[in-house]
Structures are given as structure tokens and as C-alpha cells.
C-alpha atoms as a PDB file:
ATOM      1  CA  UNK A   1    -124.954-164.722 -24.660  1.00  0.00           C
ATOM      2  CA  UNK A   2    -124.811-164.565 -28.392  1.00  0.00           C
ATOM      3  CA  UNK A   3    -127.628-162.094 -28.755  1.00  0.00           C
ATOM      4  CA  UNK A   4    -125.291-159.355 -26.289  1.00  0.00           C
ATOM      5  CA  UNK A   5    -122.180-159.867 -28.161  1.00  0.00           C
ATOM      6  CA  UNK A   6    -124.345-159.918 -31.830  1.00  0.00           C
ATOM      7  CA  UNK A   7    -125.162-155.995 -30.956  1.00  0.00           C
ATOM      8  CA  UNK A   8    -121.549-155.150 -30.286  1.00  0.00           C
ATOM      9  CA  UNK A   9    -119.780-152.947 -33.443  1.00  0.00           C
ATOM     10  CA  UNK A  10    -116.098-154.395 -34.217  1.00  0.00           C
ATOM     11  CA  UNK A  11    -113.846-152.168 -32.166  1.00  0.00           C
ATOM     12  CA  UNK A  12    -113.005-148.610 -33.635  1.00  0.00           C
ATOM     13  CA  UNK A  13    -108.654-149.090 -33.899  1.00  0.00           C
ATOM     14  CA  UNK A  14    -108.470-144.413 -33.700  1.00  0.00           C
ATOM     15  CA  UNK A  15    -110.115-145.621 -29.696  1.00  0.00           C
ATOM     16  CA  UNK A  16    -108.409-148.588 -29.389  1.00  0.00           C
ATOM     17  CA  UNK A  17    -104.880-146.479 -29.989  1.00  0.00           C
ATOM     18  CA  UNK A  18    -106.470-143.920 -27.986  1.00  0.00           C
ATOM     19  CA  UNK A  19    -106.909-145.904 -24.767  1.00  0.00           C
ATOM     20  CA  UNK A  20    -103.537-147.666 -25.437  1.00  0.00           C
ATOM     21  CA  UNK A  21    -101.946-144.307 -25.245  1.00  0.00           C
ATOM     22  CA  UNK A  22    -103.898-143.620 -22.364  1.00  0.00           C
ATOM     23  CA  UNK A  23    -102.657-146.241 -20.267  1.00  0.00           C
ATOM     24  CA  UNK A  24     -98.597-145.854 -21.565  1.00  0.00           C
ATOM     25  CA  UNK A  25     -98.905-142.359 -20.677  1.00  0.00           C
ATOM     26  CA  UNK A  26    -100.120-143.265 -17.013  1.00  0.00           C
ATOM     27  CA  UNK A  27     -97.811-146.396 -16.400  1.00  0.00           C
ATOM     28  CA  UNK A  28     -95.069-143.968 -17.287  1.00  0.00           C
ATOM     29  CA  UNK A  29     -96.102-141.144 -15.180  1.00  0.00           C
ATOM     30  CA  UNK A  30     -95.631-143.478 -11.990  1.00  0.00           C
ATOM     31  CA  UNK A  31     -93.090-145.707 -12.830  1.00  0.00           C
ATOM     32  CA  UNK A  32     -89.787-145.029 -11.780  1.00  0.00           C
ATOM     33  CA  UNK A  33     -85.674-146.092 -12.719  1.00  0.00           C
ATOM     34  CA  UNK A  34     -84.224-146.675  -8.770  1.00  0.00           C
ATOM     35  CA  UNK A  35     -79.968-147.090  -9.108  1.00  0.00           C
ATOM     36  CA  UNK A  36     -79.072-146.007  -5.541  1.00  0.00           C
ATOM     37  CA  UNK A  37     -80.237-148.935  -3.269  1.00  0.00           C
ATOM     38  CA  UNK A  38     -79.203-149.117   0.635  1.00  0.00           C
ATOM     39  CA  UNK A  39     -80.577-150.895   3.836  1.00  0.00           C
ATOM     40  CA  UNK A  40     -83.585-149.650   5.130  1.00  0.00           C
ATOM     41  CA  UNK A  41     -82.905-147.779   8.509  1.00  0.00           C
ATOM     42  CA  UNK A  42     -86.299-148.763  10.087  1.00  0.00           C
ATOM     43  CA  UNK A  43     -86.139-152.664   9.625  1.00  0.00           C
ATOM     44  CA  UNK A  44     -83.986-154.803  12.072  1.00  0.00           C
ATOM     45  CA  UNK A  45     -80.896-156.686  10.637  1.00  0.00           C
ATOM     46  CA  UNK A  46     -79.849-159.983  11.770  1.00  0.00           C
ATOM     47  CA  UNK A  47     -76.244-160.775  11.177  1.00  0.00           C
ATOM     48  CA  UNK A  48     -75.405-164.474   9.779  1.00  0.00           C
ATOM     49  CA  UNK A  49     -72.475-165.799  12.308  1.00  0.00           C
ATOM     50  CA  UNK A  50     -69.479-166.710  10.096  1.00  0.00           C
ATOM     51  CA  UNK A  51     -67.791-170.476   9.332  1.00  0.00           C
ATOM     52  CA  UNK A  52     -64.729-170.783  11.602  1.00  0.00           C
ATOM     53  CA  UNK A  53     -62.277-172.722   9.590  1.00  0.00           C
ATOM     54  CA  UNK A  54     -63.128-170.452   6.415  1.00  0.00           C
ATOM     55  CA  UNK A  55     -59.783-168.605   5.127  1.00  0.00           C
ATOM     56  CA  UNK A  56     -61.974-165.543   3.151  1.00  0.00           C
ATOM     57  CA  UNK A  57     -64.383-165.141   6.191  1.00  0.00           C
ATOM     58  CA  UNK A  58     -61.225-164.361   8.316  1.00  0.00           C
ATOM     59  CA  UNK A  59     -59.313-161.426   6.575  1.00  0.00           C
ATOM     60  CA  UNK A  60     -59.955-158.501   8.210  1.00  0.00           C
ATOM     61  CA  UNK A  61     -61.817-155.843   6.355  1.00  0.00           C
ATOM     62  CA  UNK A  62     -61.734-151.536   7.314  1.00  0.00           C
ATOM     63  CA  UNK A  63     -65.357-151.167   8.977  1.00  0.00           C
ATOM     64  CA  UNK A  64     -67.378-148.401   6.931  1.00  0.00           C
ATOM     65  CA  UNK A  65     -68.468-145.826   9.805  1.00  0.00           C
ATOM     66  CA  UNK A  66     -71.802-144.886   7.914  1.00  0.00           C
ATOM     67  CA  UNK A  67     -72.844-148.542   7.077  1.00  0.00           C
ATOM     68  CA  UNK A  68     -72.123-149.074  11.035  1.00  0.00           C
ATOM     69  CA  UNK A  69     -74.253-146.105  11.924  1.00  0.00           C
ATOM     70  CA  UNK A  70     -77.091-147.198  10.002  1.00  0.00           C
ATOM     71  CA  UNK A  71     -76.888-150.724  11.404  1.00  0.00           C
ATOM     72  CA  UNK A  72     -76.466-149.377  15.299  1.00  0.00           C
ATOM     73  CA  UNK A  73     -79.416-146.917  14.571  1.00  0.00           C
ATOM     74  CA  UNK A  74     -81.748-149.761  12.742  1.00  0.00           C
ATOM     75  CA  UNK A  75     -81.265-151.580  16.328  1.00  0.00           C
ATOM     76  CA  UNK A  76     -81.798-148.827  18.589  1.00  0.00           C
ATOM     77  CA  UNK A  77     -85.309-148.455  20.546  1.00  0.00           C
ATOM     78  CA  UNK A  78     -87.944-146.147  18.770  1.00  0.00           C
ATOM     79  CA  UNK A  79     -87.857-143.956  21.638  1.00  0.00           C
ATOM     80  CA  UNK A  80     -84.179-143.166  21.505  1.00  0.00           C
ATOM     81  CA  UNK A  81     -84.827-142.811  17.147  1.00  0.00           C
ATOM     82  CA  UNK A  82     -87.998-140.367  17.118  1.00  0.00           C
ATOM     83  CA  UNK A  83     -88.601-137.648  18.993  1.00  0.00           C
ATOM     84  CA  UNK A  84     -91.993-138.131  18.690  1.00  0.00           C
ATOM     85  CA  UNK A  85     -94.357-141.497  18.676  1.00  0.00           C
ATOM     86  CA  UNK A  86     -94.862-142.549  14.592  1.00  0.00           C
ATOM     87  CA  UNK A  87     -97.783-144.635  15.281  1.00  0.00           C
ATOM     88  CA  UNK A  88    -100.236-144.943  17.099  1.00  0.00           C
ATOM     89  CA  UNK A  89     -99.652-148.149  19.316  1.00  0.00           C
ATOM     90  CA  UNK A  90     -96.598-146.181  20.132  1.00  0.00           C
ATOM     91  CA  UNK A  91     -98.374-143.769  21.857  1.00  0.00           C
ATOM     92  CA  UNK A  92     -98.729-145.970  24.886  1.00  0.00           C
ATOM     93  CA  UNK A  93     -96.153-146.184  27.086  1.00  0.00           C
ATOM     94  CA  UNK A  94     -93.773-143.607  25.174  1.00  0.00           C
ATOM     95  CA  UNK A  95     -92.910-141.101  28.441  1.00  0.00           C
ATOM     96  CA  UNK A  96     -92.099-143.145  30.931  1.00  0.00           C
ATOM     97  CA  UNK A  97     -90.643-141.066  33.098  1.00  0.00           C
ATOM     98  CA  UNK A  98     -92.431-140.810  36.471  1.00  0.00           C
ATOM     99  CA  UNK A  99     -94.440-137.342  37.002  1.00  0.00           C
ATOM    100  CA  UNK A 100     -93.800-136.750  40.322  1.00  0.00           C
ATOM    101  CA  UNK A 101     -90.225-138.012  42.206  1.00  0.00           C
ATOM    102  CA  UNK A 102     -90.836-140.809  44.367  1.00  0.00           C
ATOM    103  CA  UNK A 103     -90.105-140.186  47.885  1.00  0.00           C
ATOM    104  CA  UNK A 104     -90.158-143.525  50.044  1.00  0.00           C
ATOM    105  CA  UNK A 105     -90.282-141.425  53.310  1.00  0.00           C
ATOM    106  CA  UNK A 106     -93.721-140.196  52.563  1.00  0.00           C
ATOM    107  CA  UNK A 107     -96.258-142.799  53.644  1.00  0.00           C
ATOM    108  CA  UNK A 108     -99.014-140.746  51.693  1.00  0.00           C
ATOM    109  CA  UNK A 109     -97.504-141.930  48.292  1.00  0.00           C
ATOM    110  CA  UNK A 110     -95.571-144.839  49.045  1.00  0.00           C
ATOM    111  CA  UNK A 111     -97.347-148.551  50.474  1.00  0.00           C
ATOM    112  CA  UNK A 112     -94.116-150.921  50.449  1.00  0.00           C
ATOM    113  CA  UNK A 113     -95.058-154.795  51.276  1.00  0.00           C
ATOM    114  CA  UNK A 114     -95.284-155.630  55.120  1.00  0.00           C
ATOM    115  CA  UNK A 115     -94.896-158.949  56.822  1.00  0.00           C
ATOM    116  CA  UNK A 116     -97.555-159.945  58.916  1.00  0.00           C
ATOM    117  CA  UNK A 117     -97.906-163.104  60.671  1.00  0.00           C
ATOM    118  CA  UNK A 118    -100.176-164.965  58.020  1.00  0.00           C
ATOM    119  CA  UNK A 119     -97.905-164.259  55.250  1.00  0.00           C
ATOM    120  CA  UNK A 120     -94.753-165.709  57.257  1.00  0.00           C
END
């Protein structure tokens, strides 16, 4: 081990400052200053019930219509958010509406349970 670091030359500080630049420039590039933060619409919120003897958790507060639009839309089903699947496990099962109506008067597409006498 001391013969590898023995051929090493002292570090050059003009390439030292060089890569040190380097990597301010790119931290910089892809960092960025976020002061708007809000619920995120796709994530399910579970509400915290309230102490019933408290006096502050019982004064009634005006409801904010977009903060209860974003919580009744974070709870809906992802077929009634997207009009389209967003993943692929989606996919399955997504129209479930039946292709053909159902007609229980044709025997050709309808076999309903019968009672027999071994099944009694």
C-alpha cells in the first residue's frame, strides 16, 4: 500500500478548485428553493377524530371549498380521477362495463343456478 500512494504527486490546488467548481455549479443547477407547499392530491388523507370535552376543537371554523375539493378528490376511486389507467396494474379491470346487455330471457347467454334433487 505504501509503494501506490509513494507514486502519487501532491494534489495540483488550479484542479482541485477546478473540480470544486465543478460540482457547485452542478448541485446548483438541480437544486431548488420550494415556498408554496400543499397536500398532495394523489395520496389518501386520514382525518384524526377530535377530543370531545376540548373548548378550541369545538369553535366552528368557515370550511375552505378548494382545501375540501382536494380532500374529496384525494379519496375518490382512480377510475372516477383519470380518464385513462396511469399504471399499469390499473389496466386490469379499468372498463367494467359489460360488452353486451345481459338479457336473462335468452337461455343462450344466461345459465342461472337450478335446484335439483341432490342439491336440496
Amino acid at each position: 500500500m505504501a509503494a501506490r500512494s509513494a507514486g502519487k504527486e501532491p494534489p495540483d490546488p488550479v484542479r482541485q478548485n477546478r473540480l470544486l467548481c465543478e460540482r457547485v455549479r452542478k448541485e446548483l443547477q438541480y437544486q431548488g428553493l420550494h415556498t408554496q407547499y400543499g397536500l398532495n392530491p394523489l395520496r389518501r388523507v386520514h382525518t384524526i377524530t377530535k377530543k370531545p370535552m376540548s373548548w378550541h376543537d369545538n369553535i366552528e371554523e368557515p370550511a375552505d371549498a378548494k382545501f375540501l375539493n382536494l380532500i374529496h378528490h384525494a379519496a375518490l376511486e382512480p377510475t372516477k380521477k383519470y380518464s385513462e389507467p396511469q399504471t399499469e396494474s390499473q389496466e386490469i379491470g379499468w372498463n367494467t362495463t359489460p360488452l353486451i346487455h345481459m338479457d336473462r330471457t335468452d337461455c343462450r347467454l344466461y345459465f342461472p343456478r337450478q335446484r335439483t334433487e341432490i342439491t336440496k
